[in-house]
N, C-alpha and C. Protein backbone atom coordinates (compact mmCIF):
# COMPACT_ATOMS: atom_id res chain seq x y z
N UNK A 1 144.09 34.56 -89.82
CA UNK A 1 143.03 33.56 -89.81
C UNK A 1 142.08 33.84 -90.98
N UNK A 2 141.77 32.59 -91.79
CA UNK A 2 140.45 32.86 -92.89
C UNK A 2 139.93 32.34 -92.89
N UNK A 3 138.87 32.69 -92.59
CA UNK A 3 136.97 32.27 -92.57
C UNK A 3 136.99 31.24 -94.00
N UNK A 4 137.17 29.77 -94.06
CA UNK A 4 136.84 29.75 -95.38
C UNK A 4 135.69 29.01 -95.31
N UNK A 5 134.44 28.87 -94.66
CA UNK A 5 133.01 28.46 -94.76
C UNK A 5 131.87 29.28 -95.15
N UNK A 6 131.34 29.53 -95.65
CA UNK A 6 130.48 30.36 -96.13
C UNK A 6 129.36 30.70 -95.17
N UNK A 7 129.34 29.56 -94.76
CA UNK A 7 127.84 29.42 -93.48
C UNK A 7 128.50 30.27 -92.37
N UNK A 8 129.31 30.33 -92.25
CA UNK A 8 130.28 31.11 -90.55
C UNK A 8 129.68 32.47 -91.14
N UNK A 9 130.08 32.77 -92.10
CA UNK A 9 129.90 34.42 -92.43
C UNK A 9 128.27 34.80 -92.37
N UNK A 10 127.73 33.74 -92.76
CA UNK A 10 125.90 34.19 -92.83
C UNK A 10 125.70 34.16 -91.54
N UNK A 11 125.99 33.29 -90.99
CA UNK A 11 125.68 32.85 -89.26
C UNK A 11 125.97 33.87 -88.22
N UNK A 12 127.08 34.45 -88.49
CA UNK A 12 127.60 35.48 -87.78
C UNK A 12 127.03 36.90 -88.29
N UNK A 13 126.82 36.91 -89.56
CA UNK A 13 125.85 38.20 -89.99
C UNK A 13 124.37 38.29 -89.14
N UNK A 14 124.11 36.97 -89.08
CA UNK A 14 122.69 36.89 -89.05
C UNK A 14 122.41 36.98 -87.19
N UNK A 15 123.78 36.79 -86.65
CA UNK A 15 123.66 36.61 -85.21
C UNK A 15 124.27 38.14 -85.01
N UNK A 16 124.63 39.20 -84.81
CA UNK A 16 124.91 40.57 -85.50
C UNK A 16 123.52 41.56 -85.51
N UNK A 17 122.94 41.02 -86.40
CA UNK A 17 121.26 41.89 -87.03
C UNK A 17 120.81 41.46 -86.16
N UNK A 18 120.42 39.43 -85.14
CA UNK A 18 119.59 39.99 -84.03
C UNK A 18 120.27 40.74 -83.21
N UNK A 19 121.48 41.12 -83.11
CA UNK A 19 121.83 41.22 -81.74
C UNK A 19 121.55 43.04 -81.71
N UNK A 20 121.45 43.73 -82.83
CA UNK A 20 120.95 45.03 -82.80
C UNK A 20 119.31 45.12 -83.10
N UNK A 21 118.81 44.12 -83.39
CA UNK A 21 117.06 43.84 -83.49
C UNK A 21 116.98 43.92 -82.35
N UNK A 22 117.44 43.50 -81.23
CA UNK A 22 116.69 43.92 -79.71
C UNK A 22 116.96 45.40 -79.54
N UNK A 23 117.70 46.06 -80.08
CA UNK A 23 117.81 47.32 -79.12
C UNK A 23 117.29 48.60 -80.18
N UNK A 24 117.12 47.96 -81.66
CA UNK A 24 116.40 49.24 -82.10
C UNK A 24 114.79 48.96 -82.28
N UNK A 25 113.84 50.30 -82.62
CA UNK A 25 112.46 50.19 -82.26
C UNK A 25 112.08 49.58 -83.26
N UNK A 26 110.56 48.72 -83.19
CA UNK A 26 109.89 47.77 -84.28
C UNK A 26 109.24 49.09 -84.86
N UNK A 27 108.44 49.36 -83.98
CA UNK A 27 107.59 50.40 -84.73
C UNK A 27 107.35 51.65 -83.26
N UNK A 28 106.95 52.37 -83.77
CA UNK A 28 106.20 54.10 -83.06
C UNK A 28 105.20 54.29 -83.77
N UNK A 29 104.57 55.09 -82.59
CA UNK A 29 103.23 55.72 -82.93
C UNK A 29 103.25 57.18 -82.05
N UNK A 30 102.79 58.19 -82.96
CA UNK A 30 103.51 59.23 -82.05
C UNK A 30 104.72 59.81 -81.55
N UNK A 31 104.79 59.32 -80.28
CA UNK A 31 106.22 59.82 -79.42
C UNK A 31 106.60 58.34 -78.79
N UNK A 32 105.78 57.53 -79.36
CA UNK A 32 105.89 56.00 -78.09
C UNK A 32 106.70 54.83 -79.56
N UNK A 33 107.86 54.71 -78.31
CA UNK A 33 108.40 53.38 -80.17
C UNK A 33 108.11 52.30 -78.72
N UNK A 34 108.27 51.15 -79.88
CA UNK A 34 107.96 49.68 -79.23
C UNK A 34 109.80 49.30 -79.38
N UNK A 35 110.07 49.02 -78.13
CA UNK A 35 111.42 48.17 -78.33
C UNK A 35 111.55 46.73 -78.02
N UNK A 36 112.32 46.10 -78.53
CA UNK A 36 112.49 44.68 -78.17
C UNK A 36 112.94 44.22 -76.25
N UNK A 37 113.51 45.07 -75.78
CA UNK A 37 114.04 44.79 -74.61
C UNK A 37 112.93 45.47 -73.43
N UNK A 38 111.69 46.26 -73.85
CA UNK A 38 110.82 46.29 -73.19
C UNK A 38 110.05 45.65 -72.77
N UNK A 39 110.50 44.32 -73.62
CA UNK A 39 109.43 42.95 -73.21
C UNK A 39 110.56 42.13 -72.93
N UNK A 40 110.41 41.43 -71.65
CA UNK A 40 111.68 40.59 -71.08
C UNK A 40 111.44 39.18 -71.90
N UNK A 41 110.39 38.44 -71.88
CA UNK A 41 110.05 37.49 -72.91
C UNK A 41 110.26 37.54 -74.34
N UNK A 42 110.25 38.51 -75.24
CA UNK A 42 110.81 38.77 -76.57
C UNK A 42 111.88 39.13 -76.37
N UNK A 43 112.87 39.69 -75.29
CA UNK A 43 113.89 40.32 -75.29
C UNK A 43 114.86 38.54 -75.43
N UNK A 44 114.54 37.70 -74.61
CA UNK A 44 114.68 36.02 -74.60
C UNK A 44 115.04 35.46 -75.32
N UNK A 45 113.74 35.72 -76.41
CA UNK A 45 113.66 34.93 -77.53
C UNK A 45 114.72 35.45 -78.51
N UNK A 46 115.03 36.20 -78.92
CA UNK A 46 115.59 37.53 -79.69
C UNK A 46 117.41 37.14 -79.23
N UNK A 47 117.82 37.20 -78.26
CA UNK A 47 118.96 36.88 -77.66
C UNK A 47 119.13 35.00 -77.73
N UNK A 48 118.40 34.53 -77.52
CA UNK A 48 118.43 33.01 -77.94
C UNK A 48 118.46 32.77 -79.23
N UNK A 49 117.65 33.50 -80.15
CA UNK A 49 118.29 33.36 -81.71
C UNK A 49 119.64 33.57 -81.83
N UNK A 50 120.41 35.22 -81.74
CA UNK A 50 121.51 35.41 -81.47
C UNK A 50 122.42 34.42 -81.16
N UNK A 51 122.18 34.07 -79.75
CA UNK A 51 123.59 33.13 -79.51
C UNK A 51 123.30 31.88 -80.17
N UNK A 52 122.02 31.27 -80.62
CA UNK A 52 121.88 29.93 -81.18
C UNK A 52 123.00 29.71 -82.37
N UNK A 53 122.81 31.14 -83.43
CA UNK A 53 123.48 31.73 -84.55
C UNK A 53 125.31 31.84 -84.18
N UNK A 54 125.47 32.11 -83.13
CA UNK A 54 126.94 31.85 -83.22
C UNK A 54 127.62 30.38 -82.36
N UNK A 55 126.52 29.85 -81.81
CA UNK A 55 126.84 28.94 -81.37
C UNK A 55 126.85 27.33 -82.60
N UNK A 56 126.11 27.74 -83.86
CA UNK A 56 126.06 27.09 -84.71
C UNK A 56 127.36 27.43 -85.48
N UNK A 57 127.84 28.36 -85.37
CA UNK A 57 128.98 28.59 -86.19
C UNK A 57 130.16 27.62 -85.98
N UNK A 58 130.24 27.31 -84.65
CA UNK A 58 131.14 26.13 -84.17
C UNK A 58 131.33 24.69 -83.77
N UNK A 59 129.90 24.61 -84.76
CA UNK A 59 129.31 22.99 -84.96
C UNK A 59 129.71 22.53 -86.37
N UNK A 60 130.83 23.04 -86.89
CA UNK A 60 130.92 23.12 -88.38
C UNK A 60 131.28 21.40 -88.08
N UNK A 61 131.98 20.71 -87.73
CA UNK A 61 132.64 19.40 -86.95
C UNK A 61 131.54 17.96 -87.56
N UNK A 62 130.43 18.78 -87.35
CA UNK A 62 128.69 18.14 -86.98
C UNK A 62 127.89 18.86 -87.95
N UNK A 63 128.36 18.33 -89.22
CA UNK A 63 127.35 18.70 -90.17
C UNK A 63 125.92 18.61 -89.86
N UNK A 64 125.30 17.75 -89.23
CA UNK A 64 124.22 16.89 -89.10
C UNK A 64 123.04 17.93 -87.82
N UNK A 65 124.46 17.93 -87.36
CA UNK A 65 123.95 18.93 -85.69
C UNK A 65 123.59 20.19 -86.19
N UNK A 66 124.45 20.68 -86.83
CA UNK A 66 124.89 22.07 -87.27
C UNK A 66 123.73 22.62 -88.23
N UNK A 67 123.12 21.49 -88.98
CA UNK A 67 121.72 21.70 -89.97
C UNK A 67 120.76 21.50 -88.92
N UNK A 68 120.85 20.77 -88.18
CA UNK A 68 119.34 20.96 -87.21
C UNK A 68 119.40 22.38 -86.75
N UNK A 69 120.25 23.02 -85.72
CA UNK A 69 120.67 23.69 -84.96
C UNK A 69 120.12 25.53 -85.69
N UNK A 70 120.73 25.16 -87.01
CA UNK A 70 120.02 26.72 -88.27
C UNK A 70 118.51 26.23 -88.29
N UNK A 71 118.14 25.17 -88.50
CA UNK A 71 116.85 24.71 -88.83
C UNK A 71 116.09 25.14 -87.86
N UNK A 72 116.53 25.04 -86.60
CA UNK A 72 115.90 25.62 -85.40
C UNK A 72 115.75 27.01 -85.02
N UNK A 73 116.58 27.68 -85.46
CA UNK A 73 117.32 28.80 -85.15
C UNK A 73 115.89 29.72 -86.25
N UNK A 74 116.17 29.12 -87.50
CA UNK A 74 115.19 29.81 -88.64
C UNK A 74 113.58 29.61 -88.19
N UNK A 75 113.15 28.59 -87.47
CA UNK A 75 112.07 28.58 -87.06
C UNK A 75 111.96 29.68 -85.62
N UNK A 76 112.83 29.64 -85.19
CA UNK A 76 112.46 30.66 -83.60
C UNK A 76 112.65 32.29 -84.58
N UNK A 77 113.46 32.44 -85.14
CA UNK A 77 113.05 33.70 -86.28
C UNK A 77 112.05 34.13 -86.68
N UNK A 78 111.20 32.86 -87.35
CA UNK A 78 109.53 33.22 -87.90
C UNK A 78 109.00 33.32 -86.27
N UNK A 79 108.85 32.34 -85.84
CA UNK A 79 108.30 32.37 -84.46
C UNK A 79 108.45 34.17 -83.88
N UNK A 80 109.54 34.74 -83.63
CA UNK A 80 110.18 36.03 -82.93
C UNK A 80 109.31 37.21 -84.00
N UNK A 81 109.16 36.95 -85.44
CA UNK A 81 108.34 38.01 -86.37
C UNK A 81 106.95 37.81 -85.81
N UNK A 82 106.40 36.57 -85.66
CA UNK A 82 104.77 36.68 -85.33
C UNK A 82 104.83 36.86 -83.83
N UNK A 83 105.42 36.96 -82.97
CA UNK A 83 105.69 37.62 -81.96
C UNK A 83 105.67 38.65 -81.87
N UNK A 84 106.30 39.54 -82.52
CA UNK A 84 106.46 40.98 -82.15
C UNK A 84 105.13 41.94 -83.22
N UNK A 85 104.45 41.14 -83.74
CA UNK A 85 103.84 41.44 -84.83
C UNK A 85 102.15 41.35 -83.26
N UNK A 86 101.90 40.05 -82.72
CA UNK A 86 101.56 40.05 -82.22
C UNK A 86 101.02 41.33 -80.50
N UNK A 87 102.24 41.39 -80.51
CA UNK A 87 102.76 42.16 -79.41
C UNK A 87 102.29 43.70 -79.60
N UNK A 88 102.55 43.70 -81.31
CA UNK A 88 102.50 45.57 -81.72
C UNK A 88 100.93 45.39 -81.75
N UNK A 89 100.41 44.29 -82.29
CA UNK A 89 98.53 44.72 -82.72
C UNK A 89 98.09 44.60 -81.23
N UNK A 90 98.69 44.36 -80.69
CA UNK A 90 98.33 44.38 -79.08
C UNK A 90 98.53 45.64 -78.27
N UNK A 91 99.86 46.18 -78.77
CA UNK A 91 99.71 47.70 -77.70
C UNK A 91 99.25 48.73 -78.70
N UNK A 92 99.12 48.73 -79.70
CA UNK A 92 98.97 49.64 -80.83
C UNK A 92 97.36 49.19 -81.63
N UNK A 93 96.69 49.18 -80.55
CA UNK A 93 95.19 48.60 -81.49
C UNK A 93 94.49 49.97 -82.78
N UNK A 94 94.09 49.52 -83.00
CA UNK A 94 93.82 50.27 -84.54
C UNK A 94 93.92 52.09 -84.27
N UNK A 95 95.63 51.81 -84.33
CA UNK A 95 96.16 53.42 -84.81
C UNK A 95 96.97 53.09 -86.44
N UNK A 96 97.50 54.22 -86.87
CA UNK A 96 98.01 54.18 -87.56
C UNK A 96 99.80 53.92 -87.40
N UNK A 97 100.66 52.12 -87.33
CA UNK A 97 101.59 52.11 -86.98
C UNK A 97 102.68 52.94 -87.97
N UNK A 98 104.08 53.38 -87.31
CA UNK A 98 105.14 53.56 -88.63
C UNK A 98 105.80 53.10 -88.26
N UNK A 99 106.47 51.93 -89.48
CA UNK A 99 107.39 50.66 -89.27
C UNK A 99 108.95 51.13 -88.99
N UNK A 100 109.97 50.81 -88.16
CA UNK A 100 111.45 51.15 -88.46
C UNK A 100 112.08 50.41 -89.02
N UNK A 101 113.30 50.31 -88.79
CA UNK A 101 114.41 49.30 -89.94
C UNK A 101 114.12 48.06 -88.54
N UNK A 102 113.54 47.70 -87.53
CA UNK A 102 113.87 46.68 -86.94
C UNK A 102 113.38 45.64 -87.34
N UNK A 103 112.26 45.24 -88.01
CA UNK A 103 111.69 44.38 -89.18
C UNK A 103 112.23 44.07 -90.35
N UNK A 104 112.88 44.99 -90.73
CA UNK A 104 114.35 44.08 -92.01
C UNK A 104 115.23 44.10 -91.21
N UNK A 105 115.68 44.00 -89.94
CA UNK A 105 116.74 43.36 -89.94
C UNK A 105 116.58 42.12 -89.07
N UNK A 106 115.20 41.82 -88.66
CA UNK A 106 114.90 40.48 -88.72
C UNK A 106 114.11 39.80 -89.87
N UNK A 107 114.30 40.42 -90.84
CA UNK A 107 113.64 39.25 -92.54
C UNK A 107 115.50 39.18 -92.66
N UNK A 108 116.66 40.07 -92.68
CA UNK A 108 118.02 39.97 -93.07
C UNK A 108 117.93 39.01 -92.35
N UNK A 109 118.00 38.86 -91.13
CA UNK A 109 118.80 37.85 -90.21
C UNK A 109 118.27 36.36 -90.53
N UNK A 110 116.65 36.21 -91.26
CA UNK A 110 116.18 35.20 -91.76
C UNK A 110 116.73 34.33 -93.26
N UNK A 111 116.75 35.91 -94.07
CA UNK A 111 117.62 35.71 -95.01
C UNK A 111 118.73 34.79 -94.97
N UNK A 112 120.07 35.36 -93.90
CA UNK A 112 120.78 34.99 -93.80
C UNK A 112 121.52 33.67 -93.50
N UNK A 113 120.08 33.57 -92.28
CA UNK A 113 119.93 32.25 -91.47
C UNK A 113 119.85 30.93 -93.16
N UNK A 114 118.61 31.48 -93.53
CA UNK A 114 118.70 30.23 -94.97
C UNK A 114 119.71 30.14 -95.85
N UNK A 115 120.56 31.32 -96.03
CA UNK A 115 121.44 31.22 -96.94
C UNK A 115 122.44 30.23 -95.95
N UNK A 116 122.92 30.64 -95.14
CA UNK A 116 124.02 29.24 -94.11
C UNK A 116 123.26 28.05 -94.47
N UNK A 117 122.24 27.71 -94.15
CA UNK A 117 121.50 26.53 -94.38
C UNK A 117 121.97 25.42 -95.81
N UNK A 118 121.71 26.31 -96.73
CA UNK A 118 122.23 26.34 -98.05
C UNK A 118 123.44 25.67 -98.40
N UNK A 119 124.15 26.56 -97.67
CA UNK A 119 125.73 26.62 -97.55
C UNK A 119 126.49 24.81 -97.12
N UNK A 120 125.12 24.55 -95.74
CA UNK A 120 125.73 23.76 -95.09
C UNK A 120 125.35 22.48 -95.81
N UNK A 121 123.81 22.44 -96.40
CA UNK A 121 123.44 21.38 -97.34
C UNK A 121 124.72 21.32 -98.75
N UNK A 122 125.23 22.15 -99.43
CA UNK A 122 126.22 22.20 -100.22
C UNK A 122 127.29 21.49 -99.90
N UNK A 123 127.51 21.88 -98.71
CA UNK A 123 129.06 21.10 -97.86
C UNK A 123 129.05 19.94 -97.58
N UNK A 124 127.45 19.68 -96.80
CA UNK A 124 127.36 17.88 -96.73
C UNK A 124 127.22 17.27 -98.18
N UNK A 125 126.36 17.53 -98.95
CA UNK A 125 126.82 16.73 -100.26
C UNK A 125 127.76 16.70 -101.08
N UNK A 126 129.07 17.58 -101.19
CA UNK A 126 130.53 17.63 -101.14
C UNK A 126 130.85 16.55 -100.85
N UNK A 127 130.90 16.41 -99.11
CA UNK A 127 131.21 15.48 -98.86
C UNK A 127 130.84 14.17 -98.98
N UNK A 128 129.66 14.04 -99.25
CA UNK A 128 128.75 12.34 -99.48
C UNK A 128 129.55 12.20 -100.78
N UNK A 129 129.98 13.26 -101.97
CA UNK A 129 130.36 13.03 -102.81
C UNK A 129 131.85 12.42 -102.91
N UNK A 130 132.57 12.95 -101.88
CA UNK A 130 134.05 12.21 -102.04
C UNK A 130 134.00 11.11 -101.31
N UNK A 131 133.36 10.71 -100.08
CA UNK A 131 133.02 9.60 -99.72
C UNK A 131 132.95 8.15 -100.39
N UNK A 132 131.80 8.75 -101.88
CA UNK A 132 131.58 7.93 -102.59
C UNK A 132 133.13 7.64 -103.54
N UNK A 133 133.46 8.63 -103.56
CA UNK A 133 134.58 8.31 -104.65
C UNK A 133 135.60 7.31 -103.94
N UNK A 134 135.93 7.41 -102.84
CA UNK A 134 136.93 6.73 -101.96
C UNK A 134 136.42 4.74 -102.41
């Protein structure tokens, strides 16, 4: 079998990075890390990006669907960063935080999310283009 869409591979990267963004720490202070699955409400949101991300992978059919669906997906992303951003100035009031890798691998998974986006705007005007030629 070969992947030949470009957006499947970002989509599935990007659904991947959340799906290990819930289980490694945002940040520690001390001996105390903040994890994603300690909060059942971010743990939600975080897993709903995830499957949104592979569930878009198989809307390739539905160009139309398939661009809302990332479009959505990239907004609950920003949404899930000022969330957890929220969450840390909340249990962590003015200490000194230290950040882990779980914050790039939700800017990657954002990354990624736009690059499919990209991908999929490329593919629909492909197609508007042979359309026209017909």
């Amino acid at each position: 079998m070969v992947i030949q869409r470009w957006q499947s591979v970002f989509l599935f990267l990007a659904s991947i990075m959340m799906g290990l963004f819930c289980y490694l720490p945002l940040a520690s202070y001390a001996d105390i890390d903040f994890r994603p699955y300690q909060q059942p409400v971010y743990l939600t949101l975080n897993a709903l990006i995830s499957i949104l991300s592979l569930v878009a992978i198989f809307l390739y059919k539905n160009l139309s669907r398939q661009k809302m669906v990332v479009k959505v997906n990239a907004l609950l992303i920003v949404a899930s960063a000022i969330a957890g951003g929220v969450i840390i100035c909340k249990n962590f009031p003015k200490v000194e935080i230290i950040w882990t890798a779980g914050p790039l691998l939700l800017i990657c998974s954002l990354l990624m999310t736009i690059a499919a986006l990209r991908r999929i705007k490329h593919d629909d005007k492909l197609l508007k283009a042979a359309d026209r030629i017909r």
